[in-house]
Every structure is written in structure tokens, then in C-alpha cells.
PDB file of N, CA and C in Angstrom:
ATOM      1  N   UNK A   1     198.143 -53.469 -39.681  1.00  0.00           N
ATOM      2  CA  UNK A   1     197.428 -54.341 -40.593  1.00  0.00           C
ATOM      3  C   UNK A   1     196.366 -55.110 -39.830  1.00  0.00           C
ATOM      4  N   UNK A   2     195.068 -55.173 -40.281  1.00  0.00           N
ATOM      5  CA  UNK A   2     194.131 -56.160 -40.143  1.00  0.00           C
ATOM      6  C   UNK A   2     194.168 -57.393 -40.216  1.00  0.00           C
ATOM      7  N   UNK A   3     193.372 -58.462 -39.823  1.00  0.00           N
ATOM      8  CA  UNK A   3     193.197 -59.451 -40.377  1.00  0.00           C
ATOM      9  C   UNK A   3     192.969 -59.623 -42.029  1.00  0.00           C
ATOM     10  N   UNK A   4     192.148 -59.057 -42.552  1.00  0.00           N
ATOM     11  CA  UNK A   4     191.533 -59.095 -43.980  1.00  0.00           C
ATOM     12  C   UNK A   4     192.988 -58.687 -44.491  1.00  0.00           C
ATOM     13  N   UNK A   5     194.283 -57.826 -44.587  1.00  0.00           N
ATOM     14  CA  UNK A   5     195.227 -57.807 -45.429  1.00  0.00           C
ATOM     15  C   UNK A   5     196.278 -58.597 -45.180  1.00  0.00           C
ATOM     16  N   UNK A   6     195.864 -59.600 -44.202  1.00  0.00           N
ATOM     17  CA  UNK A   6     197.377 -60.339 -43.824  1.00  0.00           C
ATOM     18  C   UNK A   6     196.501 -61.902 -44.201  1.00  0.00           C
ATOM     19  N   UNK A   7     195.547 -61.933 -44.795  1.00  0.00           N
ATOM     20  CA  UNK A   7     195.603 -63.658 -45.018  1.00  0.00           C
ATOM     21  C   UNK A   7     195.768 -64.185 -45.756  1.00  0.00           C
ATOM     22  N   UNK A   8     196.943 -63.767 -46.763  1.00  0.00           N
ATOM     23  CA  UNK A   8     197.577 -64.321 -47.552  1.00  0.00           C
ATOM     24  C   UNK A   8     198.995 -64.936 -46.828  1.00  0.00           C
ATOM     25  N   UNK A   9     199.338 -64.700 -45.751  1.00  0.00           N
ATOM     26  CA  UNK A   9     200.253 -64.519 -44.942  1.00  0.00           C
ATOM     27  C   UNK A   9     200.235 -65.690 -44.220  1.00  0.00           C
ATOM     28  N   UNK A  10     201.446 -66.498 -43.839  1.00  0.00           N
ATOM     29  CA  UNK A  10     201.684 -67.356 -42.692  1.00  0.00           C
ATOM     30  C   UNK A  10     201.376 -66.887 -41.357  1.00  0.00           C
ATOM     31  N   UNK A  11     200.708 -66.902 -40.134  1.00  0.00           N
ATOM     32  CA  UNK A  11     200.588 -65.969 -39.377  1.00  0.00           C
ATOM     33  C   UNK A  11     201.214 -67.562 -37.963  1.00  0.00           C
ATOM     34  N   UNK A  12     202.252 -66.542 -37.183  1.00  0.00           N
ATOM     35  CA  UNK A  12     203.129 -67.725 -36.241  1.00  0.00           C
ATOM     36  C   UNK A  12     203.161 -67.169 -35.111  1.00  0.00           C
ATOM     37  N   UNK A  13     203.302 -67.667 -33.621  1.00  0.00           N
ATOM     38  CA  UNK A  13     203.131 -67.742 -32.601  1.00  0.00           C
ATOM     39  C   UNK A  13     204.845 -67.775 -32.193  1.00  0.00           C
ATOM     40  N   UNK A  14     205.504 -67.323 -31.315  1.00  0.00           N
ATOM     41  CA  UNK A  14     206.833 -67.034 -30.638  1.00  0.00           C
ATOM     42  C   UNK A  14     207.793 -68.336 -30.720  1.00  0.00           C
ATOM     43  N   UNK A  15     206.402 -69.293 -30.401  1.00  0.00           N
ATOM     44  CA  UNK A  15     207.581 -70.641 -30.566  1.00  0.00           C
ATOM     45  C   UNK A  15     207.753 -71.302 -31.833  1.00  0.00           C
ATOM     46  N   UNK A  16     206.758 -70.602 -32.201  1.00  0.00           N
ATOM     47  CA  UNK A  16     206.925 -70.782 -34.017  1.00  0.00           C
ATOM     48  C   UNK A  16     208.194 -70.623 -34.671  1.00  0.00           C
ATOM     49  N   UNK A  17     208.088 -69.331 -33.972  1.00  0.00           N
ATOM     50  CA  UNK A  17     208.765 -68.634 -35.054  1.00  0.00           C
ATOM     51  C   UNK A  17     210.782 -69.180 -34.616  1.00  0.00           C
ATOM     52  N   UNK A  18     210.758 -69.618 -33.163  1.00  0.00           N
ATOM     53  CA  UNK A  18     211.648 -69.886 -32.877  1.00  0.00           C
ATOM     54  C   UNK A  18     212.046 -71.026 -33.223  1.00  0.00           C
ATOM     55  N   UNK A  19     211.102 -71.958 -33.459  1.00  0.00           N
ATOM     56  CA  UNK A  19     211.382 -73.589 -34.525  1.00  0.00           C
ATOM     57  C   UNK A  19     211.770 -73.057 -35.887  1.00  0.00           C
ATOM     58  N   UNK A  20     211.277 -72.255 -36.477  1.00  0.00           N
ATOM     59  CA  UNK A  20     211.765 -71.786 -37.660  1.00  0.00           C
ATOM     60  C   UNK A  20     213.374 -71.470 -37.787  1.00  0.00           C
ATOM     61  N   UNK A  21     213.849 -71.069 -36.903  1.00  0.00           N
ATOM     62  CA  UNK A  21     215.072 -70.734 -37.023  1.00  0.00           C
ATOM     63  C   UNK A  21     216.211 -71.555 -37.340  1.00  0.00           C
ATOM     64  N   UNK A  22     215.878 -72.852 -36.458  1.00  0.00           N
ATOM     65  CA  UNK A  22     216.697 -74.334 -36.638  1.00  0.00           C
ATOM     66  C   UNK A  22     216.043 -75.107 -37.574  1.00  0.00           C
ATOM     67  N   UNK A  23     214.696 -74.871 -38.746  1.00  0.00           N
ATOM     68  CA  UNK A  23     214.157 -75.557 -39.516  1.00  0.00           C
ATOM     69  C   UNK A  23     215.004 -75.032 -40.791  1.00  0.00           C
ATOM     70  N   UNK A  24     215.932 -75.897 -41.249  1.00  0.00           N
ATOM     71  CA  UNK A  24     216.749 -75.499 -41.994  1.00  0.00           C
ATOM     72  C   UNK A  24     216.701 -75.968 -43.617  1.00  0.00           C
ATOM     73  N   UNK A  25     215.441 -77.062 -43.702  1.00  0.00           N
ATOM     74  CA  UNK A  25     214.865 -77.292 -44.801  1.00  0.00           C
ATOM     75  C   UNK A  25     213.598 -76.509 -44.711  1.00  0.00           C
ATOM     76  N   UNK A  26     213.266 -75.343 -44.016  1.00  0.00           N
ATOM     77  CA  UNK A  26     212.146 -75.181 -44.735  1.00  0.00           C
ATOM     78  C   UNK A  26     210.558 -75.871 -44.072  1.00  0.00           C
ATOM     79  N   UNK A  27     211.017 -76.588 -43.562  1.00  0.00           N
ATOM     80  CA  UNK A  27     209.535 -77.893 -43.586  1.00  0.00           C
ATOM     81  C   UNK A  27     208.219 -77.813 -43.087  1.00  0.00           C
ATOM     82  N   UNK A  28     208.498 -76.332 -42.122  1.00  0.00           N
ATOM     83  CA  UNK A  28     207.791 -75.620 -40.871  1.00  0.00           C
ATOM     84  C   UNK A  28     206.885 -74.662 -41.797  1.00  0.00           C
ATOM     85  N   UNK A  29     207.125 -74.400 -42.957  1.00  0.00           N
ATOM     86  CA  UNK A  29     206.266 -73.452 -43.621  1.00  0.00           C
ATOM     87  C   UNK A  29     204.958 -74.129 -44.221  1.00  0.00           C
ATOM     88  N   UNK A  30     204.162 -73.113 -43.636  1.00  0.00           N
ATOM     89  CA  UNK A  30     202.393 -73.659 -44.215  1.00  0.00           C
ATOM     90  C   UNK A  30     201.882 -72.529 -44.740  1.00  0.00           C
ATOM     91  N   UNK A  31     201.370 -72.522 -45.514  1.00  0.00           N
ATOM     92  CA  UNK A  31     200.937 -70.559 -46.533  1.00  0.00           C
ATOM     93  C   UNK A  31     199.610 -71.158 -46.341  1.00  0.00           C
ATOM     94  N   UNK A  32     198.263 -70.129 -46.349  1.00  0.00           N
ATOM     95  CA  UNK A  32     196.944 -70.656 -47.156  1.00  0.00           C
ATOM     96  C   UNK A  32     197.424 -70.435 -48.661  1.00  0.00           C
ATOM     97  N   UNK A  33     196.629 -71.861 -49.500  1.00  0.00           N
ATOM     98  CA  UNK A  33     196.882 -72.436 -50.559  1.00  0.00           C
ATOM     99  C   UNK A  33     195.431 -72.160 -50.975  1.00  0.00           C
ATOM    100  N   UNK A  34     195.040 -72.331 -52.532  1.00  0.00           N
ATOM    101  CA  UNK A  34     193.977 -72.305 -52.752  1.00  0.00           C
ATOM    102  C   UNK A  34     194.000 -72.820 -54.116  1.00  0.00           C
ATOM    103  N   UNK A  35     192.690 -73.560 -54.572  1.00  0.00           N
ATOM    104  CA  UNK A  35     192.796 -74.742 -55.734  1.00  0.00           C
ATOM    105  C   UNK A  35     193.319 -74.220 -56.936  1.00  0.00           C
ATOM    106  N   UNK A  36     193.056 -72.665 -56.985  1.00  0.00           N
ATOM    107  CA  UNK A  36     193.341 -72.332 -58.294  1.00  0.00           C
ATOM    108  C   UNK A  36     193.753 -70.708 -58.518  1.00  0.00           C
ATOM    109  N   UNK A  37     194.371 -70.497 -59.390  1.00  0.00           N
ATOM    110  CA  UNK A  37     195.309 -69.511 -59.347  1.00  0.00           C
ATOM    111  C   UNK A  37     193.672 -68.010 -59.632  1.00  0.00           C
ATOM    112  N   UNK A  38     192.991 -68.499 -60.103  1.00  0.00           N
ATOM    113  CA  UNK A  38     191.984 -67.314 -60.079  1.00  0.00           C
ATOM    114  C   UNK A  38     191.019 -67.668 -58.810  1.00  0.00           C
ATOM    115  N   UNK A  39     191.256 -68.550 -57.626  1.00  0.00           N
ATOM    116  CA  UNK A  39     190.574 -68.557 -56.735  1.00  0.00           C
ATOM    117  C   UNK A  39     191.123 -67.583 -55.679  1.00  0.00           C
ATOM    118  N   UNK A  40     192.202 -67.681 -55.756  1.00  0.00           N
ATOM    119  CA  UNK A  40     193.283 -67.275 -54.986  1.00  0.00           C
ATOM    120  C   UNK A  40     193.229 -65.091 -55.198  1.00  0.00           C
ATOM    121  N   UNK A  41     193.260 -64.874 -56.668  1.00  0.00           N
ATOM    122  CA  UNK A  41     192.848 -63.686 -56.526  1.00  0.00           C
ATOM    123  C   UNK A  41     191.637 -62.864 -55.839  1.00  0.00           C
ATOM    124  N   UNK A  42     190.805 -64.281 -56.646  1.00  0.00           N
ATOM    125  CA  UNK A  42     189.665 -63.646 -55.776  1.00  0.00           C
ATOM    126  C   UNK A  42     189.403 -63.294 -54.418  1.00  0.00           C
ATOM    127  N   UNK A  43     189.965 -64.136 -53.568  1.00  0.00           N
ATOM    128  CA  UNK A  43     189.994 -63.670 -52.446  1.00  0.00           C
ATOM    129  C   UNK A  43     191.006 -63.039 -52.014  1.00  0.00           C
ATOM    130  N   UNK A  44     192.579 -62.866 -52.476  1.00  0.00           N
ATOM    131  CA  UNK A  44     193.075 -61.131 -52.218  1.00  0.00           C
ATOM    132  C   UNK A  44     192.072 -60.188 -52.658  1.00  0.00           C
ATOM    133  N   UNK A  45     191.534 -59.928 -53.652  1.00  0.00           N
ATOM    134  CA  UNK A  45     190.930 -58.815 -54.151  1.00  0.00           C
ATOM    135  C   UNK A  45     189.563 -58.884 -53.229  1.00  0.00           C
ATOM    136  N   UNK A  46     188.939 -59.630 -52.814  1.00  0.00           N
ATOM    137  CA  UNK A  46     187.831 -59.670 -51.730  1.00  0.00           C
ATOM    138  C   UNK A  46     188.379 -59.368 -50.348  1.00  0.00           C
ATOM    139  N   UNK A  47     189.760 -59.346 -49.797  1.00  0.00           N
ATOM    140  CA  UNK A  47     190.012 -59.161 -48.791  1.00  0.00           C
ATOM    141  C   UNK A  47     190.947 -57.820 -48.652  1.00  0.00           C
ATOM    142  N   UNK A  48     191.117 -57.679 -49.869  1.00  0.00           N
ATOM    143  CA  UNK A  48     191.702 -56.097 -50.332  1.00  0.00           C
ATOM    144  C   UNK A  48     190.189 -55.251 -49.889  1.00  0.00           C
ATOM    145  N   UNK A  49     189.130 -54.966 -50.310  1.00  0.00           N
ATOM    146  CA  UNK A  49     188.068 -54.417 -50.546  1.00  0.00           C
ATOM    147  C   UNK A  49     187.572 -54.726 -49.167  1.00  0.00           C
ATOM    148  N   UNK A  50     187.564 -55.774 -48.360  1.00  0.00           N
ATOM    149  CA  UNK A  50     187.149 -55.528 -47.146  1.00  0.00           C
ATOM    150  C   UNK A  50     187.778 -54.865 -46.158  1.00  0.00           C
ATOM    151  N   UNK A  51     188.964 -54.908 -45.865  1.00  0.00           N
ATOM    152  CA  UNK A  51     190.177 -53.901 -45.774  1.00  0.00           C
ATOM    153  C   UNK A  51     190.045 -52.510 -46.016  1.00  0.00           C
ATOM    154  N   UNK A  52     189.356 -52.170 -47.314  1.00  0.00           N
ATOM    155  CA  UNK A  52     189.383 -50.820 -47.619  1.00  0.00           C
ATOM    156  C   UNK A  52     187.974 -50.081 -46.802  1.00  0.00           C
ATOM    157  N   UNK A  53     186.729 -50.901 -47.428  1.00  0.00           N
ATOM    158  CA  UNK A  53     185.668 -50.882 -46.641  1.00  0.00           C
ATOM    159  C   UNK A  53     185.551 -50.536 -44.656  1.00  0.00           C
ATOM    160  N   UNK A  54     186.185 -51.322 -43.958  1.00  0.00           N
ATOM    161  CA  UNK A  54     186.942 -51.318 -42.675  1.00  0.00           C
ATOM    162  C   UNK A  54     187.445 -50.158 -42.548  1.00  0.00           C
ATOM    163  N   UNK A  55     188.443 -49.885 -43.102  1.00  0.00           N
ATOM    164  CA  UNK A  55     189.448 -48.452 -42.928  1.00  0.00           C
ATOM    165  C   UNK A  55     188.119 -47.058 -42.929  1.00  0.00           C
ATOM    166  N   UNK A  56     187.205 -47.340 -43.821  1.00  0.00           N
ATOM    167  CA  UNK A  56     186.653 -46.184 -44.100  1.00  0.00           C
ATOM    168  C   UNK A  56     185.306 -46.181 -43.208  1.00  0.00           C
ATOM    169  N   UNK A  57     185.212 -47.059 -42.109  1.00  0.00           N
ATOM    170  CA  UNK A  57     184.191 -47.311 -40.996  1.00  0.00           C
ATOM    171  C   UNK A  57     184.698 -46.614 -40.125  1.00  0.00           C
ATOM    172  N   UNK A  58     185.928 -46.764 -39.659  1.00  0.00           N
ATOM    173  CA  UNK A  58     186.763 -46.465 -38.890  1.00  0.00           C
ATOM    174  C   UNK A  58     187.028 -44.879 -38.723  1.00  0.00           C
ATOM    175  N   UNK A  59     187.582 -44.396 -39.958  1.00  0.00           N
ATOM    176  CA  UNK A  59     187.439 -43.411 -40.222  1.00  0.00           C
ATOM    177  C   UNK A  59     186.231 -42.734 -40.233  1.00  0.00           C
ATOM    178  N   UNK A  60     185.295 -43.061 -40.445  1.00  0.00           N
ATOM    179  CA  UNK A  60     184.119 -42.263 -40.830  1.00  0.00           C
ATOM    180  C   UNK A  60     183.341 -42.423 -38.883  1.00  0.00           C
ATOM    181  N   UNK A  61     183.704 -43.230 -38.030  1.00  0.00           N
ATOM    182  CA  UNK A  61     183.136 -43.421 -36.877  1.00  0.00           C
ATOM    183  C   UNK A  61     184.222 -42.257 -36.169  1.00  0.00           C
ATOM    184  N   UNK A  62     185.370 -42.021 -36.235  1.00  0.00           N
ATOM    185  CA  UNK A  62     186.328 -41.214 -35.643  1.00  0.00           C
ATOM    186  C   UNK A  62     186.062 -39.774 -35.879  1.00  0.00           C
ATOM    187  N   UNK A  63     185.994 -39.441 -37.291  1.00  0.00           N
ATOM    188  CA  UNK A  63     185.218 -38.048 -37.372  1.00  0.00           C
ATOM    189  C   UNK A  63     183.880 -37.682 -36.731  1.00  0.00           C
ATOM    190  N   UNK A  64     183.114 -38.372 -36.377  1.00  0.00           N
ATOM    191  CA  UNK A  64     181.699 -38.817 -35.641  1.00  0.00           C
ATOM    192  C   UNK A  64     181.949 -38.304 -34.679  1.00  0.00           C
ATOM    193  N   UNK A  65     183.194 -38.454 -34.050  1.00  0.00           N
ATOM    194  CA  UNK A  65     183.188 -39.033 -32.467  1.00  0.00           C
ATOM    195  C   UNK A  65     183.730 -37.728 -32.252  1.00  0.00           C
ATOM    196  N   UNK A  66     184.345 -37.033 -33.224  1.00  0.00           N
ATOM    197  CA  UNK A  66     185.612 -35.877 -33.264  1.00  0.00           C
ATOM    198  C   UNK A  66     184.623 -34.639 -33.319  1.00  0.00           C
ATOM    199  N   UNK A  67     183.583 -34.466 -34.310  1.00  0.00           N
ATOM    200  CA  UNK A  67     182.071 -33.477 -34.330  1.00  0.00           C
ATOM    201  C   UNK A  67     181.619 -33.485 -33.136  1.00  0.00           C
ATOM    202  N   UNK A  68     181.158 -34.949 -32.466  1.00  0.00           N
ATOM    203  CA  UNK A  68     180.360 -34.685 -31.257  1.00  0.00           C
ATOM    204  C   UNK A  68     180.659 -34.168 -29.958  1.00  0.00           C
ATOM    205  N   UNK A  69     182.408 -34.497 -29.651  1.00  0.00           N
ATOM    206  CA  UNK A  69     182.727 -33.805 -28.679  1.00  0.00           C
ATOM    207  C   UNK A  69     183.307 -32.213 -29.056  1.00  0.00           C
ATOM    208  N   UNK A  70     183.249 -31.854 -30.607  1.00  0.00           N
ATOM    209  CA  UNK A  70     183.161 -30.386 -30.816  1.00  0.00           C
ATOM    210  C   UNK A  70     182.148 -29.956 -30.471  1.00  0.00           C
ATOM    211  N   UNK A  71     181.108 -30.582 -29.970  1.00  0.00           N
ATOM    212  CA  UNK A  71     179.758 -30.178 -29.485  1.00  0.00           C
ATOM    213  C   UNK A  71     179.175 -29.623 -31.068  1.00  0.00           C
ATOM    214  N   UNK A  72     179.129 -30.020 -31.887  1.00  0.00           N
ATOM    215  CA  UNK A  72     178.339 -29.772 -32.708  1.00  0.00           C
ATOM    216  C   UNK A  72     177.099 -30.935 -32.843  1.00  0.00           C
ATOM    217  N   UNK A  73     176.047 -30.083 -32.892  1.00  0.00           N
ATOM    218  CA  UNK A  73     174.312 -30.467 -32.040  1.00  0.00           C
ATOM    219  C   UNK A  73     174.093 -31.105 -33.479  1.00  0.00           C
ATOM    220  N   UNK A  74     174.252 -30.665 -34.490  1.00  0.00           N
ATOM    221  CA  UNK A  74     173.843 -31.316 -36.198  1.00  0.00           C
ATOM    222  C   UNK A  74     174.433 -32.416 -36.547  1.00  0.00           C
ATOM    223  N   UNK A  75     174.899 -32.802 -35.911  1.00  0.00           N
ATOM    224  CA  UNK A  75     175.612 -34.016 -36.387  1.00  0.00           C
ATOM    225  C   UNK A  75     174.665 -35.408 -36.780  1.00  0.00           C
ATOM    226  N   UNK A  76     174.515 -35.869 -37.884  1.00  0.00           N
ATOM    227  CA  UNK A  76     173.189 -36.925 -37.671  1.00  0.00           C
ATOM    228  C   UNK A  76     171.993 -36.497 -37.889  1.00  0.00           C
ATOM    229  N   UNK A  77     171.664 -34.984 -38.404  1.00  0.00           N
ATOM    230  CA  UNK A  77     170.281 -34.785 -38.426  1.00  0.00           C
ATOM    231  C   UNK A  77     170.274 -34.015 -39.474  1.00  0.00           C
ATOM    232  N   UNK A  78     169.425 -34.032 -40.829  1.00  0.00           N
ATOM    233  CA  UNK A  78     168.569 -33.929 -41.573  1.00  0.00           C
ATOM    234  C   UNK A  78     169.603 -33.111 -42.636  1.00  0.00           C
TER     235      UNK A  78
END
């Protein structure tokens, strides 16, 4: 997972996560919050789509990379 599909997510550090264990109310938890319940989609669904966008850079730079050392000379041209 990326950044863009995990920021809906608490994201914690080792000693975090190890205070969590003896936090037995809970108290240690912080979520991103957002003012309003259609603000909040919006940016899953904006960070869904950047996510998807990403994946298909990635992909599309790897096949690139996968043609050129097939030595195929067309790659990129006309």
C-alpha cells in the first residue's frame, strides 16, 4: 500500500504501537477526522483515484523498461 490508500488510517511508529498495548481506554487513538461526512468521501475517493492513477505509472514505466531491454528500437517512436 501507498501513501494515497492508507490515509484514512492511523499510521504509528514501534513505540506507538507499544503504548497502545497498556492504553486500555483507548485514549492513544487519533484517526484523520474531517468536518463533514461528504468531505471525508471526497477525499477517499480522491485518494482512491490517485492510487489508481500511481499504480498505472508504475506499471506503464515497467513495461517501458521491460521493451527496452528486449532491445526493441520502436519503443517511443511514431
Amino acid at each position: 500500500m501507498n501513501l494515497h490508500s492508507t490515509s484514512l488510517f492511523a499510521s504509528t511508529s514501534f513505540l506507538e504501537g507499544l503504548a497502545r498495548v497498556l492504553d486500555i481506554g483507548g485514549t492513544l487513538n487519533v484517526y484523520n477526522t474531517s468536518l463533514t461526512e461528504r468531505q471525508a468521501d471526497f477525499w477517499a475517493l480522491y485518494n482512491d483515484w490517485r492510487a489508481v492513477g500511481q499504480d498505472i505509472r508504475d506499471v506503464a514505466s515497467e513495461e517501458h523498461q521491460r521493451l527496452l531491454h528486449e532491445g526493441d528500437g520502436n519503443v517511443g517512436r511514431g
